[in-house]
N, C-alpha and C. Protein backbone atom coordinates (compact mmCIF):
# COMPACT_ATOMS: atom_id res chain seq x y z
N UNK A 1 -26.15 -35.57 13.24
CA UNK A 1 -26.43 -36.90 13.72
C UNK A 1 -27.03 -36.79 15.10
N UNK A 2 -28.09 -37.25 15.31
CA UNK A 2 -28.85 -37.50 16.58
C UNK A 2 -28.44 -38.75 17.52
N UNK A 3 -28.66 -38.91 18.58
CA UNK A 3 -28.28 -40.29 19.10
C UNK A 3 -29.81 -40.20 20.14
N UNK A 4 -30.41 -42.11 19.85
CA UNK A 4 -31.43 -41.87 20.96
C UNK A 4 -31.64 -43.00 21.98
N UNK A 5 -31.58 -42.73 23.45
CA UNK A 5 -31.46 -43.63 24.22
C UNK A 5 -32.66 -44.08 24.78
N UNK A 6 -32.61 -45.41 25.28
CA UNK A 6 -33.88 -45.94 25.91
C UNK A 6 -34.57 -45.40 26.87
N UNK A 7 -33.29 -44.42 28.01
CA UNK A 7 -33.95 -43.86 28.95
C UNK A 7 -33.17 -42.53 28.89
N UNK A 8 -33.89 -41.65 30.32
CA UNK A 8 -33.19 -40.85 30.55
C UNK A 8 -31.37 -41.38 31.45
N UNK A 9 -32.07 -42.26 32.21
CA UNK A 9 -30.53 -43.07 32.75
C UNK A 9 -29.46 -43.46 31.97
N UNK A 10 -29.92 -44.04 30.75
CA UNK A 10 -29.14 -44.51 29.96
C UNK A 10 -28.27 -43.25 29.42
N UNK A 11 -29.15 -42.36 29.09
CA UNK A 11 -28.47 -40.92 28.08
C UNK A 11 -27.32 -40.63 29.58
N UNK A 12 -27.93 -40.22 30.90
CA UNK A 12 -26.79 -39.40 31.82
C UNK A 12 -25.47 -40.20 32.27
N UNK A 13 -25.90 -41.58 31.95
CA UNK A 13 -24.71 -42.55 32.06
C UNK A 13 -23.52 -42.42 31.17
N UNK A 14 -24.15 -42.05 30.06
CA UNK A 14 -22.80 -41.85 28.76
C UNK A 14 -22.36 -40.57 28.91
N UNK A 15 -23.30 -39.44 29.54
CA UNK A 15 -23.12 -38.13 29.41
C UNK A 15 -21.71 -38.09 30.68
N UNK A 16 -22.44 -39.02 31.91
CA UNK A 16 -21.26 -39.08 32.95
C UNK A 16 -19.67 -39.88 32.42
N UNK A 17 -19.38 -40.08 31.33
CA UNK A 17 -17.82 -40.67 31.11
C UNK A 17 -17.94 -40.22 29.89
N UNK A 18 -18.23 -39.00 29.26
CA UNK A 18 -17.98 -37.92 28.66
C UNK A 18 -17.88 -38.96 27.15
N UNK A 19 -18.77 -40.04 26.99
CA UNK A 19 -18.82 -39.50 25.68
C UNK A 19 -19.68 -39.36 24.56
N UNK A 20 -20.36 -38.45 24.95
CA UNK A 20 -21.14 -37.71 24.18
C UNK A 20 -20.30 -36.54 23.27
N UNK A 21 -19.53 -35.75 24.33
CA UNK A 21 -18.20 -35.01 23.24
C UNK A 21 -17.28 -36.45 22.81
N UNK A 22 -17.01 -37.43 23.27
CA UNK A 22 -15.87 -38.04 22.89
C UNK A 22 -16.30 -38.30 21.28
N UNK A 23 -17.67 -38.59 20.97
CA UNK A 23 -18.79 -39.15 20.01
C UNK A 23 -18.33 -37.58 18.91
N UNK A 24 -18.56 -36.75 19.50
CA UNK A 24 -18.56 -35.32 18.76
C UNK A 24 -16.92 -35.38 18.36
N UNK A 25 -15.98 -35.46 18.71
CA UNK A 25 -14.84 -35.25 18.65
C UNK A 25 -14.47 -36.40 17.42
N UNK A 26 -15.03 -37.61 17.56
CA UNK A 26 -14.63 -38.70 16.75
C UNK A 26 -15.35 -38.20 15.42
N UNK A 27 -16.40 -37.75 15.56
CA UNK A 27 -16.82 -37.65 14.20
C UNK A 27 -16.21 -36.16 13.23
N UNK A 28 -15.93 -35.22 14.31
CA UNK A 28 -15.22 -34.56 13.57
C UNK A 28 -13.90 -34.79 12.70
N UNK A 29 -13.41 -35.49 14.03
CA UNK A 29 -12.72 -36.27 12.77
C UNK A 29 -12.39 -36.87 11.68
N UNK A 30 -14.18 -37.39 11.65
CA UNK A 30 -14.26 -38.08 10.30
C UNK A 30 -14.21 -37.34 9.10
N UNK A 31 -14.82 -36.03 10.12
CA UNK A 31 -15.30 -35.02 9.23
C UNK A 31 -14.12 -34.07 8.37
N UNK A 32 -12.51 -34.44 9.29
CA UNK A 32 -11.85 -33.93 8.41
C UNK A 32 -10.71 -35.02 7.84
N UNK A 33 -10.90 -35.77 7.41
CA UNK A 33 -10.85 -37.20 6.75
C UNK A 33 -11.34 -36.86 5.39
N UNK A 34 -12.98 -36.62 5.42
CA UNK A 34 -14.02 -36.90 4.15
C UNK A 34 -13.23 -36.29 3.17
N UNK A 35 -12.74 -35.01 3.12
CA UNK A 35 -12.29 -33.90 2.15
C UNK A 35 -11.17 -34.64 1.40
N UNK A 36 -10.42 -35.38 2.03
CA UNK A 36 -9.36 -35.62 1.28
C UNK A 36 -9.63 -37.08 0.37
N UNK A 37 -10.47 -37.92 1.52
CA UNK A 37 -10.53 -39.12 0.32
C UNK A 37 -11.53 -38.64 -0.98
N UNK A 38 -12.03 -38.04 -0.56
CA UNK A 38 -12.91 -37.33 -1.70
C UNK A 38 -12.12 -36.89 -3.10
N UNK A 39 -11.01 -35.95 -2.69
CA UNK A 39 -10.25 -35.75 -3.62
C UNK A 39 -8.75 -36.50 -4.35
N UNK A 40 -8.65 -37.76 -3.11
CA UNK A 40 -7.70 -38.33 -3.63
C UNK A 40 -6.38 -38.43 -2.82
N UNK A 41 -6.20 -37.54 -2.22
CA UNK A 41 -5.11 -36.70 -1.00
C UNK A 41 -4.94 -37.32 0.32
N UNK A 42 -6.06 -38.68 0.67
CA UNK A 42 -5.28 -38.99 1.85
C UNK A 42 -4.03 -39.81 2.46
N UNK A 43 -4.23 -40.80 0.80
CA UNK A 43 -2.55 -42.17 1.23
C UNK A 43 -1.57 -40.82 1.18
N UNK A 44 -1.30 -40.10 1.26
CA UNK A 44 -0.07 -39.29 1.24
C UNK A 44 -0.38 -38.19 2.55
N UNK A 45 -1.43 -37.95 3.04
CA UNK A 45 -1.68 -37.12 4.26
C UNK A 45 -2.07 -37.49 5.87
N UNK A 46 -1.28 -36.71 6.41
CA UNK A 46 -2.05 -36.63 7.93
C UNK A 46 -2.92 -36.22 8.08
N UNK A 47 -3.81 -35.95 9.23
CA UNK A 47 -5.46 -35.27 9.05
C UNK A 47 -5.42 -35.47 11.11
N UNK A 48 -5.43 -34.28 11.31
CA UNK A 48 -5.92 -34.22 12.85
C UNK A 48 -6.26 -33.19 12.83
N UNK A 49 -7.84 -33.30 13.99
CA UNK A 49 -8.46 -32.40 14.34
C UNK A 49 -8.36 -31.79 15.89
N UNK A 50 -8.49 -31.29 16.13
CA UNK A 50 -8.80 -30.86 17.89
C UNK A 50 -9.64 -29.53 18.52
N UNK A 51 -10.58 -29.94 19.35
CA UNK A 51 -11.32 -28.69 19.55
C UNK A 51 -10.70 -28.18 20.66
N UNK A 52 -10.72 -26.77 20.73
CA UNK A 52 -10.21 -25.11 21.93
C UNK A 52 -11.08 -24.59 22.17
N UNK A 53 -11.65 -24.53 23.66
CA UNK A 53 -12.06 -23.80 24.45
C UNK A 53 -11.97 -22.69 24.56
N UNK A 54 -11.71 -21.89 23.43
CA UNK A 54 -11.63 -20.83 22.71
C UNK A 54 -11.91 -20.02 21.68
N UNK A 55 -12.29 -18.78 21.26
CA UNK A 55 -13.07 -18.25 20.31
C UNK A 55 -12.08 -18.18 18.93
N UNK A 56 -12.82 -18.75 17.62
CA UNK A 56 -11.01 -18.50 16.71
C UNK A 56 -10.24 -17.77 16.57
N UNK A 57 -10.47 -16.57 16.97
CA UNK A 57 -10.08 -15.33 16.92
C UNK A 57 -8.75 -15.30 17.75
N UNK A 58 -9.24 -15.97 19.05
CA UNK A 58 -8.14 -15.77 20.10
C UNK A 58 -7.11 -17.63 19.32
N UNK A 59 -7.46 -18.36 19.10
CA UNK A 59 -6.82 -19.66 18.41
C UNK A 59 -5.82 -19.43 17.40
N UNK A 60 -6.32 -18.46 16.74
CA UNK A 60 -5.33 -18.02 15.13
C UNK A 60 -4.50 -17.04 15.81
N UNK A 61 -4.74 -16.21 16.92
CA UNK A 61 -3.66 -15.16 17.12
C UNK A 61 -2.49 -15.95 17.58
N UNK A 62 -2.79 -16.87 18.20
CA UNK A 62 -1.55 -17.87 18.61
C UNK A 62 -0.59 -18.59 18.03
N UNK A 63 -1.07 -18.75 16.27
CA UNK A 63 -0.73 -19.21 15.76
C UNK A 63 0.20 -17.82 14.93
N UNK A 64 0.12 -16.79 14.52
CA UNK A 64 0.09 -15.41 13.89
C UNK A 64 1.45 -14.76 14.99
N UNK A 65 1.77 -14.79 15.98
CA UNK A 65 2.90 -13.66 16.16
C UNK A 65 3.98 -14.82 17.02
N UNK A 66 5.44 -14.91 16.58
CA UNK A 66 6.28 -15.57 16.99
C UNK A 66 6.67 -15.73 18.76
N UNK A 67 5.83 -14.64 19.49
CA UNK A 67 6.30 -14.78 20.86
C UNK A 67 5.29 -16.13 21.87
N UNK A 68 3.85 -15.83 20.74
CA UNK A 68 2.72 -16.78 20.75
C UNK A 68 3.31 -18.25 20.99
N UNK A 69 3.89 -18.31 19.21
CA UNK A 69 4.45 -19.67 18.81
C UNK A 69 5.33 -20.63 19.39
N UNK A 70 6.07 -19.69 20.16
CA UNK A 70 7.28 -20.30 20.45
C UNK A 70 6.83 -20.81 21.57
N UNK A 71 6.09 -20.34 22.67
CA UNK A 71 5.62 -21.35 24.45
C UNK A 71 4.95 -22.11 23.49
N UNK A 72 4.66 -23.04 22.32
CA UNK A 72 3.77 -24.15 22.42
C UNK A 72 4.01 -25.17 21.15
N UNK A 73 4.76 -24.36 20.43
CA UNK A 73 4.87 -25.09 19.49
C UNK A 73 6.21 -26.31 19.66
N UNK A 74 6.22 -27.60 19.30
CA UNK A 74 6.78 -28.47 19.31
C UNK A 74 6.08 -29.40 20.82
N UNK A 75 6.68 -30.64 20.04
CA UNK A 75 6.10 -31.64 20.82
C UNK A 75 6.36 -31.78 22.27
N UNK A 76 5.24 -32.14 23.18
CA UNK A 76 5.72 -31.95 24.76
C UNK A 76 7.30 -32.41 25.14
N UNK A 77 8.17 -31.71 26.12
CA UNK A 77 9.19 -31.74 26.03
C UNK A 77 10.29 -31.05 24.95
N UNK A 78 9.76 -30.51 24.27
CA UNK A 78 10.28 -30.09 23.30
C UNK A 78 10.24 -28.34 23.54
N UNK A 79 11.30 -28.02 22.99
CA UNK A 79 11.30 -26.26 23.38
C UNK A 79 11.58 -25.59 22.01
N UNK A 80 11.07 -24.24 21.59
CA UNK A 80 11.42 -23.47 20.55
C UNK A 80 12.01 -22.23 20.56
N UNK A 81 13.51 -22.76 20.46
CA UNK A 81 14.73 -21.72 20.97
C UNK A 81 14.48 -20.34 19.71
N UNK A 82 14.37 -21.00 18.72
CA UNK A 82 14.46 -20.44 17.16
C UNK A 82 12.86 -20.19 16.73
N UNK A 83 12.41 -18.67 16.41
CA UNK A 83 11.08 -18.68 16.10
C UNK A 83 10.93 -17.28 15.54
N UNK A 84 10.92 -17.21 14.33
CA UNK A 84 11.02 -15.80 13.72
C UNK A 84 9.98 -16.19 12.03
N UNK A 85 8.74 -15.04 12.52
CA UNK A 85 7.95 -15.30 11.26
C UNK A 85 7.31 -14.22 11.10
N UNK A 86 7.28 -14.02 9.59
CA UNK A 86 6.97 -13.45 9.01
C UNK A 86 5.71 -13.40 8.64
N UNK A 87 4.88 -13.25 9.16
CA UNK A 87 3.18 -14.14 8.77
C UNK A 87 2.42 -13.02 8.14
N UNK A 88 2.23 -13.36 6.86
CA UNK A 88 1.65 -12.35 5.87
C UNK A 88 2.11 -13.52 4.42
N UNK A 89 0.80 -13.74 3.52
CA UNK A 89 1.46 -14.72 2.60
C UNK A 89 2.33 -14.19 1.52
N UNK A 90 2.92 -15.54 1.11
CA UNK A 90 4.35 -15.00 1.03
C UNK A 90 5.54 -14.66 1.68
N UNK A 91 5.27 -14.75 3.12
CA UNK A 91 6.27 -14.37 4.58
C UNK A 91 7.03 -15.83 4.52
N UNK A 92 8.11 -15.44 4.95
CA UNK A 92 9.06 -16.75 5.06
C UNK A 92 8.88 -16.83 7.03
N UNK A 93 9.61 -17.56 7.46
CA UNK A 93 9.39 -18.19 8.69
C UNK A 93 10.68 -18.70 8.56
N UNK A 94 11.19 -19.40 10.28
CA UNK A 94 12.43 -20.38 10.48
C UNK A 94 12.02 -20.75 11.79
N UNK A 95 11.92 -21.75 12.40
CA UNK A 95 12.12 -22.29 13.71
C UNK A 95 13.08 -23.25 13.70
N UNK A 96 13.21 -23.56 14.68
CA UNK A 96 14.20 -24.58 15.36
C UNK A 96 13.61 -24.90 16.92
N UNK A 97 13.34 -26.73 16.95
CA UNK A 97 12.77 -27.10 17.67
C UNK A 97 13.79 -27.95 18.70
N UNK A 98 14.29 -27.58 19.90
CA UNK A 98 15.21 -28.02 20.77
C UNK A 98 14.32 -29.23 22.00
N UNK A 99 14.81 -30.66 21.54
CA UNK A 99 14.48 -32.12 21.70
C UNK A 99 14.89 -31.85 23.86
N UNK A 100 13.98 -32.68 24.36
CA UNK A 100 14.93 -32.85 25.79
C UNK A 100 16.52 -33.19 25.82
N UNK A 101 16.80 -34.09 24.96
CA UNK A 101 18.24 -34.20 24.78
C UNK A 101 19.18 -32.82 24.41
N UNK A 102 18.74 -32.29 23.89
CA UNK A 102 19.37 -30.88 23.31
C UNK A 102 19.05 -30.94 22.01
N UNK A 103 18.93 -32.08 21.44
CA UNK A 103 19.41 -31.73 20.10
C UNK A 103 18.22 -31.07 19.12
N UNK A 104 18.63 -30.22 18.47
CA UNK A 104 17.96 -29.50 17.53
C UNK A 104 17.28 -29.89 15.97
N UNK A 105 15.58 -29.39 15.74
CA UNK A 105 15.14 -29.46 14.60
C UNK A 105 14.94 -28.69 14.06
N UNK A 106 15.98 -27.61 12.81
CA UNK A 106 15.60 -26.56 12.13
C UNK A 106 14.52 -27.10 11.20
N UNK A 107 13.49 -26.25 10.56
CA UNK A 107 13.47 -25.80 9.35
C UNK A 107 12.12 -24.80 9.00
N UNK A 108 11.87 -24.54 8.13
CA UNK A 108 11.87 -23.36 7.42
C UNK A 108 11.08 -23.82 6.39
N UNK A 109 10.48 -22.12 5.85
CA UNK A 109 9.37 -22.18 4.62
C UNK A 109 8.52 -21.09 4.39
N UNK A 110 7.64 -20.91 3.41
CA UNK A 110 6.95 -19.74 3.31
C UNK A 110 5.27 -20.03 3.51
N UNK A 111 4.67 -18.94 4.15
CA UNK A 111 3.39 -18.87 4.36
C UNK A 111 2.60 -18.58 2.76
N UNK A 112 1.60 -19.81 2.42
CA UNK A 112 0.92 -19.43 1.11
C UNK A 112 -0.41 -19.39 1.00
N UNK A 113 -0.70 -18.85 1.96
CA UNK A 113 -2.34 -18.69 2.36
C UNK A 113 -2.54 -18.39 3.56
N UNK A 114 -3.15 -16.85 4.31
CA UNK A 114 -3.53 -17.09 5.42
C UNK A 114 -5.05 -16.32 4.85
N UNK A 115 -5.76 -16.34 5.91
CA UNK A 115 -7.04 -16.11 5.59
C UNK A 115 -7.40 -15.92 7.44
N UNK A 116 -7.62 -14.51 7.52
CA UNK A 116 -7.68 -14.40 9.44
C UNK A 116 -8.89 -15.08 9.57
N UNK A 117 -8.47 -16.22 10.83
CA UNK A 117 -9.38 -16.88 11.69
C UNK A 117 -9.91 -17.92 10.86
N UNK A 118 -9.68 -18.16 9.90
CA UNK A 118 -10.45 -19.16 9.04
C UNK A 118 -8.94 -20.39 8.96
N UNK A 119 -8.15 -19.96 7.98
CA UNK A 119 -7.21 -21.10 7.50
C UNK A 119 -5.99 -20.42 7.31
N UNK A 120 -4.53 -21.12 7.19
CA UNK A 120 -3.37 -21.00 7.33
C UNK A 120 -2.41 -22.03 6.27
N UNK A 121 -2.40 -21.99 5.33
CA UNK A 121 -1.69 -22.80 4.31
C UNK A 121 -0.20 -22.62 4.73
N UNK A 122 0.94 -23.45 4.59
CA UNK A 122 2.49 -22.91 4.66
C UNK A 122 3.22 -24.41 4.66
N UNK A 123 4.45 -23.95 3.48
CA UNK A 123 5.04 -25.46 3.29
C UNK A 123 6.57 -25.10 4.39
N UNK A 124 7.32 -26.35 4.23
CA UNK A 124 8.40 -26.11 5.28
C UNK A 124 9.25 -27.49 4.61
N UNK A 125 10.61 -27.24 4.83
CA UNK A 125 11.45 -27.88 4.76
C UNK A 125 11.79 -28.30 5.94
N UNK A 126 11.78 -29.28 6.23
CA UNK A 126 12.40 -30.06 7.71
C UNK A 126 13.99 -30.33 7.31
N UNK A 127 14.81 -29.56 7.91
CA UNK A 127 16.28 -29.71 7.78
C UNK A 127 16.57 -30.97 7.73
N UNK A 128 16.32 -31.87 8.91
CA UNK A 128 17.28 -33.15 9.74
C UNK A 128 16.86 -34.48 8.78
N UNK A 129 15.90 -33.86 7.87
CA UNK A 129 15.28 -35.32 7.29
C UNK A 129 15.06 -35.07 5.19
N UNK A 130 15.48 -33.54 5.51
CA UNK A 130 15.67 -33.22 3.93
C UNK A 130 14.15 -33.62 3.68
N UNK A 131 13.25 -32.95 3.84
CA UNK A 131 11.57 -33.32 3.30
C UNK A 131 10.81 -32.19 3.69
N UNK A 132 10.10 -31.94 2.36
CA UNK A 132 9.73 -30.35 2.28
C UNK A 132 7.92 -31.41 2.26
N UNK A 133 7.50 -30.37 2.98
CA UNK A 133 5.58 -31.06 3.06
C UNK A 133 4.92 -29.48 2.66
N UNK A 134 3.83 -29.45 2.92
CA UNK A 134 2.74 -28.37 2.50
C UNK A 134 1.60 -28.94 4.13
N UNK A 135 1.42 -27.96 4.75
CA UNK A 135 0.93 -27.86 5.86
C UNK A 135 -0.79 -26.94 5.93
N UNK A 136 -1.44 -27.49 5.92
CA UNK A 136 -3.05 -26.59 5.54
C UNK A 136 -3.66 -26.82 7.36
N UNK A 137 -3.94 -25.58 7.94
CA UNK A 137 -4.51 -25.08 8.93
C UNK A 137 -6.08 -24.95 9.21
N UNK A 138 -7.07 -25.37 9.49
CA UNK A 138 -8.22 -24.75 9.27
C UNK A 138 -9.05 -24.19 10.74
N UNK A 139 -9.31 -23.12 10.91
CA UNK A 139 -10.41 -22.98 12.28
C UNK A 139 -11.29 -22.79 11.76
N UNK A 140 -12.93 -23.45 12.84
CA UNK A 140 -13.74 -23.70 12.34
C UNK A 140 -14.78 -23.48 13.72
N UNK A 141 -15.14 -21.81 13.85
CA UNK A 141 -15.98 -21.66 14.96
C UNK A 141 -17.23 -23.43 15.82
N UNK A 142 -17.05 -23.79 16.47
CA UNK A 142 -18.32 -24.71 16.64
C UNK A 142 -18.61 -24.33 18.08
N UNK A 143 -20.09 -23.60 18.23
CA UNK A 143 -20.38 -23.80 19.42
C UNK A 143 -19.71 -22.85 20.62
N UNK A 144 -19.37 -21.97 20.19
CA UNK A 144 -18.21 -20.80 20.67
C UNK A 144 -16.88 -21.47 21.45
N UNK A 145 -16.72 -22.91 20.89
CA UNK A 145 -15.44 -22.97 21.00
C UNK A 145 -14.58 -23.55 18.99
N UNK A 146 -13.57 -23.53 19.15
CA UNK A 146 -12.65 -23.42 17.89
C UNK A 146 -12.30 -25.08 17.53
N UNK A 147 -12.90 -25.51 16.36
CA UNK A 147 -12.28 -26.86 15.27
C UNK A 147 -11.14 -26.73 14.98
N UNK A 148 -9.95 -26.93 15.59
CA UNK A 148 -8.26 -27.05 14.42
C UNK A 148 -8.51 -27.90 13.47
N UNK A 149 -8.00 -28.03 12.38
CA UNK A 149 -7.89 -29.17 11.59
C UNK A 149 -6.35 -29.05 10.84
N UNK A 150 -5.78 -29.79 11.12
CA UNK A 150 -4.28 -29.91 10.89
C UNK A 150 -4.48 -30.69 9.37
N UNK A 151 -3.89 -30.80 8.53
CA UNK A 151 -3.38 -31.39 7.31
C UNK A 151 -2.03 -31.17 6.91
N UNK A 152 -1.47 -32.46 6.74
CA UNK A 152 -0.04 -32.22 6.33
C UNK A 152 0.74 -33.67 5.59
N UNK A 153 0.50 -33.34 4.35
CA UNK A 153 1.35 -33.95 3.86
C UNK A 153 2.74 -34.42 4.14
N UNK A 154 2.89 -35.94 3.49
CA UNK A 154 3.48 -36.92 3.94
C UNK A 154 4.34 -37.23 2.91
N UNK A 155 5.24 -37.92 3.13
CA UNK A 155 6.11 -38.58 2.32
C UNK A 155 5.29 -39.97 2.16
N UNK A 156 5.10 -40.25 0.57
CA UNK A 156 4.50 -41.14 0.36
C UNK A 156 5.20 -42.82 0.87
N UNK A 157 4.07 -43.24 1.62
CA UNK A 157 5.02 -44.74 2.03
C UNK A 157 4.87 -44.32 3.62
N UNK A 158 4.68 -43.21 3.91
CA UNK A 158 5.20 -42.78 5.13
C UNK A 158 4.37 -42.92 6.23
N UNK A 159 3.38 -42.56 5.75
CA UNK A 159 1.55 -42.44 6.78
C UNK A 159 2.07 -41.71 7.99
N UNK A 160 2.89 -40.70 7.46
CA UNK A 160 2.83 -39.49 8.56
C UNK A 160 3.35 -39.94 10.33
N UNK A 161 4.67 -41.22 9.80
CA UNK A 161 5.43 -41.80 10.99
C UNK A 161 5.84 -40.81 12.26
N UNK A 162 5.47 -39.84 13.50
CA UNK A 162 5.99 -39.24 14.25
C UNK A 162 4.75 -37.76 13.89
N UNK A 163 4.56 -37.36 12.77
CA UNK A 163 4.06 -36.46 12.63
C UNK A 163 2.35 -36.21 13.62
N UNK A 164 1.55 -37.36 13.82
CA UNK A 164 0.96 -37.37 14.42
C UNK A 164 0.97 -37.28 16.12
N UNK A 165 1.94 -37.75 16.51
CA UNK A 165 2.41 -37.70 18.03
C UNK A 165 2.73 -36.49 18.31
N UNK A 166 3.31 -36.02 17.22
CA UNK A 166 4.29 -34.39 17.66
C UNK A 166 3.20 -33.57 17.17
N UNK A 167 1.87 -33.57 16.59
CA UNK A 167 1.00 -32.44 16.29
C UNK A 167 0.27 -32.41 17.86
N UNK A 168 0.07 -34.06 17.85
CA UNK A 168 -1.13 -33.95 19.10
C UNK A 168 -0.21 -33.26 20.32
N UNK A 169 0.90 -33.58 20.53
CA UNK A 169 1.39 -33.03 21.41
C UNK A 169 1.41 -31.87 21.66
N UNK A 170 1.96 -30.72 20.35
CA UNK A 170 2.06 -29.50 20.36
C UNK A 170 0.57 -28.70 20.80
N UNK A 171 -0.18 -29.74 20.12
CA UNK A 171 -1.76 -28.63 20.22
C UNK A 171 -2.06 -29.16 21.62
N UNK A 172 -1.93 -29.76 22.21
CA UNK A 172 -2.09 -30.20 23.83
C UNK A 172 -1.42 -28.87 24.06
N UNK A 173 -0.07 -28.58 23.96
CA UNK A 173 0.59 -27.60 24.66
C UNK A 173 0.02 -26.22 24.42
N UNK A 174 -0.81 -26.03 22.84
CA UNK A 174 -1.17 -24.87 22.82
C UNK A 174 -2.41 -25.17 23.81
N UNK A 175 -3.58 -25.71 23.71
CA UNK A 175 -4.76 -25.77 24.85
C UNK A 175 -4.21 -25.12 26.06
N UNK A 176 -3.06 -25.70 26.70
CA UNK A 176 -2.86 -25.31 27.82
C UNK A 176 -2.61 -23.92 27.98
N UNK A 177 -2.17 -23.15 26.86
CA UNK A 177 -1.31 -21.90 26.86
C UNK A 177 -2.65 -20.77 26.50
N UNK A 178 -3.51 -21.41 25.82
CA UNK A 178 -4.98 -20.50 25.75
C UNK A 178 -5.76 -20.78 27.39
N UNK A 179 -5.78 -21.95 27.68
CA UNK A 179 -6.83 -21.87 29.08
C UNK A 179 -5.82 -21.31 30.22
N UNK A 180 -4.40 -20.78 30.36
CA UNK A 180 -3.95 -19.96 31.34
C UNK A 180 -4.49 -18.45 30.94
């Protein structure tokens, strides 16, 4: 998609309150949207994208060894006392996600697809709420920085209540943990 402005002023005006990526960012989004209504899969799914200032290579390793996982995963404020995985498909996994209050979110599941630097399939049982989802990962080189695309099934009825706050959060926390 092209965009064309009347002037050059006009173009550095949007370029100055950034959104020209904001424009890029929204449509990626759309872009990982399309796949599922296509097939049928979205009243039951979440769908978030986010781009890293980072090569996928270095994006997926973060995701791939438990010492990685644990500084970023769970929602800001949130800490990961519990983080032991097995990442190879077929590898089982367990975390436990410790709330500012203290209180704790186990659960657990097996990795059923990894594919280096590309995608990350893996379902999980969420202890505290008894609800097992299927979780699909995708990186997607753009521009020598990295596309996430999160997918994760929902409890139908649900439209992915909390699940969206606590992804965006976590991948905020990973950004930060790749640009140190």
């Amino acid at each position: 998609m092209q965009s064309v402005f009347p002037s050059a002023e006009a173009l550095a005006a949007v370029k100055k309150f950034g959104a020209v990526e904001g424009g890029r960012q929204t449509l990626a989004r759309l872009a990982g949207h399309l796949p599922h209504l296509a097939d049928g899969s979205a009243d039951d799914a979440m769908v978030l994208t986010r781009l890293f200032d980072a090569p996928p290579a270095m994006v997926f390793a973060a995701w791939s060894s438990a010492d990685m996982v644990s500084k970023w995963w769970g929602p800001k404020g949130f800490t990961t006392p519990v983080c032991e995985l097995d990442f190879r498909p077929g590898g089982a996994y367990r975390m436990a996600m410790r709330g500012p209050d203290g209180k704790e979110y186990p659960f657990h599941g097996r990795y059923l697809e990894i594919v280096p630097n590309e995608r990350i399939v893996f379902d999980a049982l969420i202890e505290h709420i008894n609800h097992e989802t299927i979780i699909k990962v995708t990186f997607v080189e753009d521009g020598g920085q990295t596309r996430v695309t999160i997918w994760q099934q929902v409890a139908p009825g649900d439209a992915g209540s909390g699940q969206t706050e606590g992804w965006s959060g976590q991948l905020g926390k990973l950004a930060d943990l790749l640009e140190a």
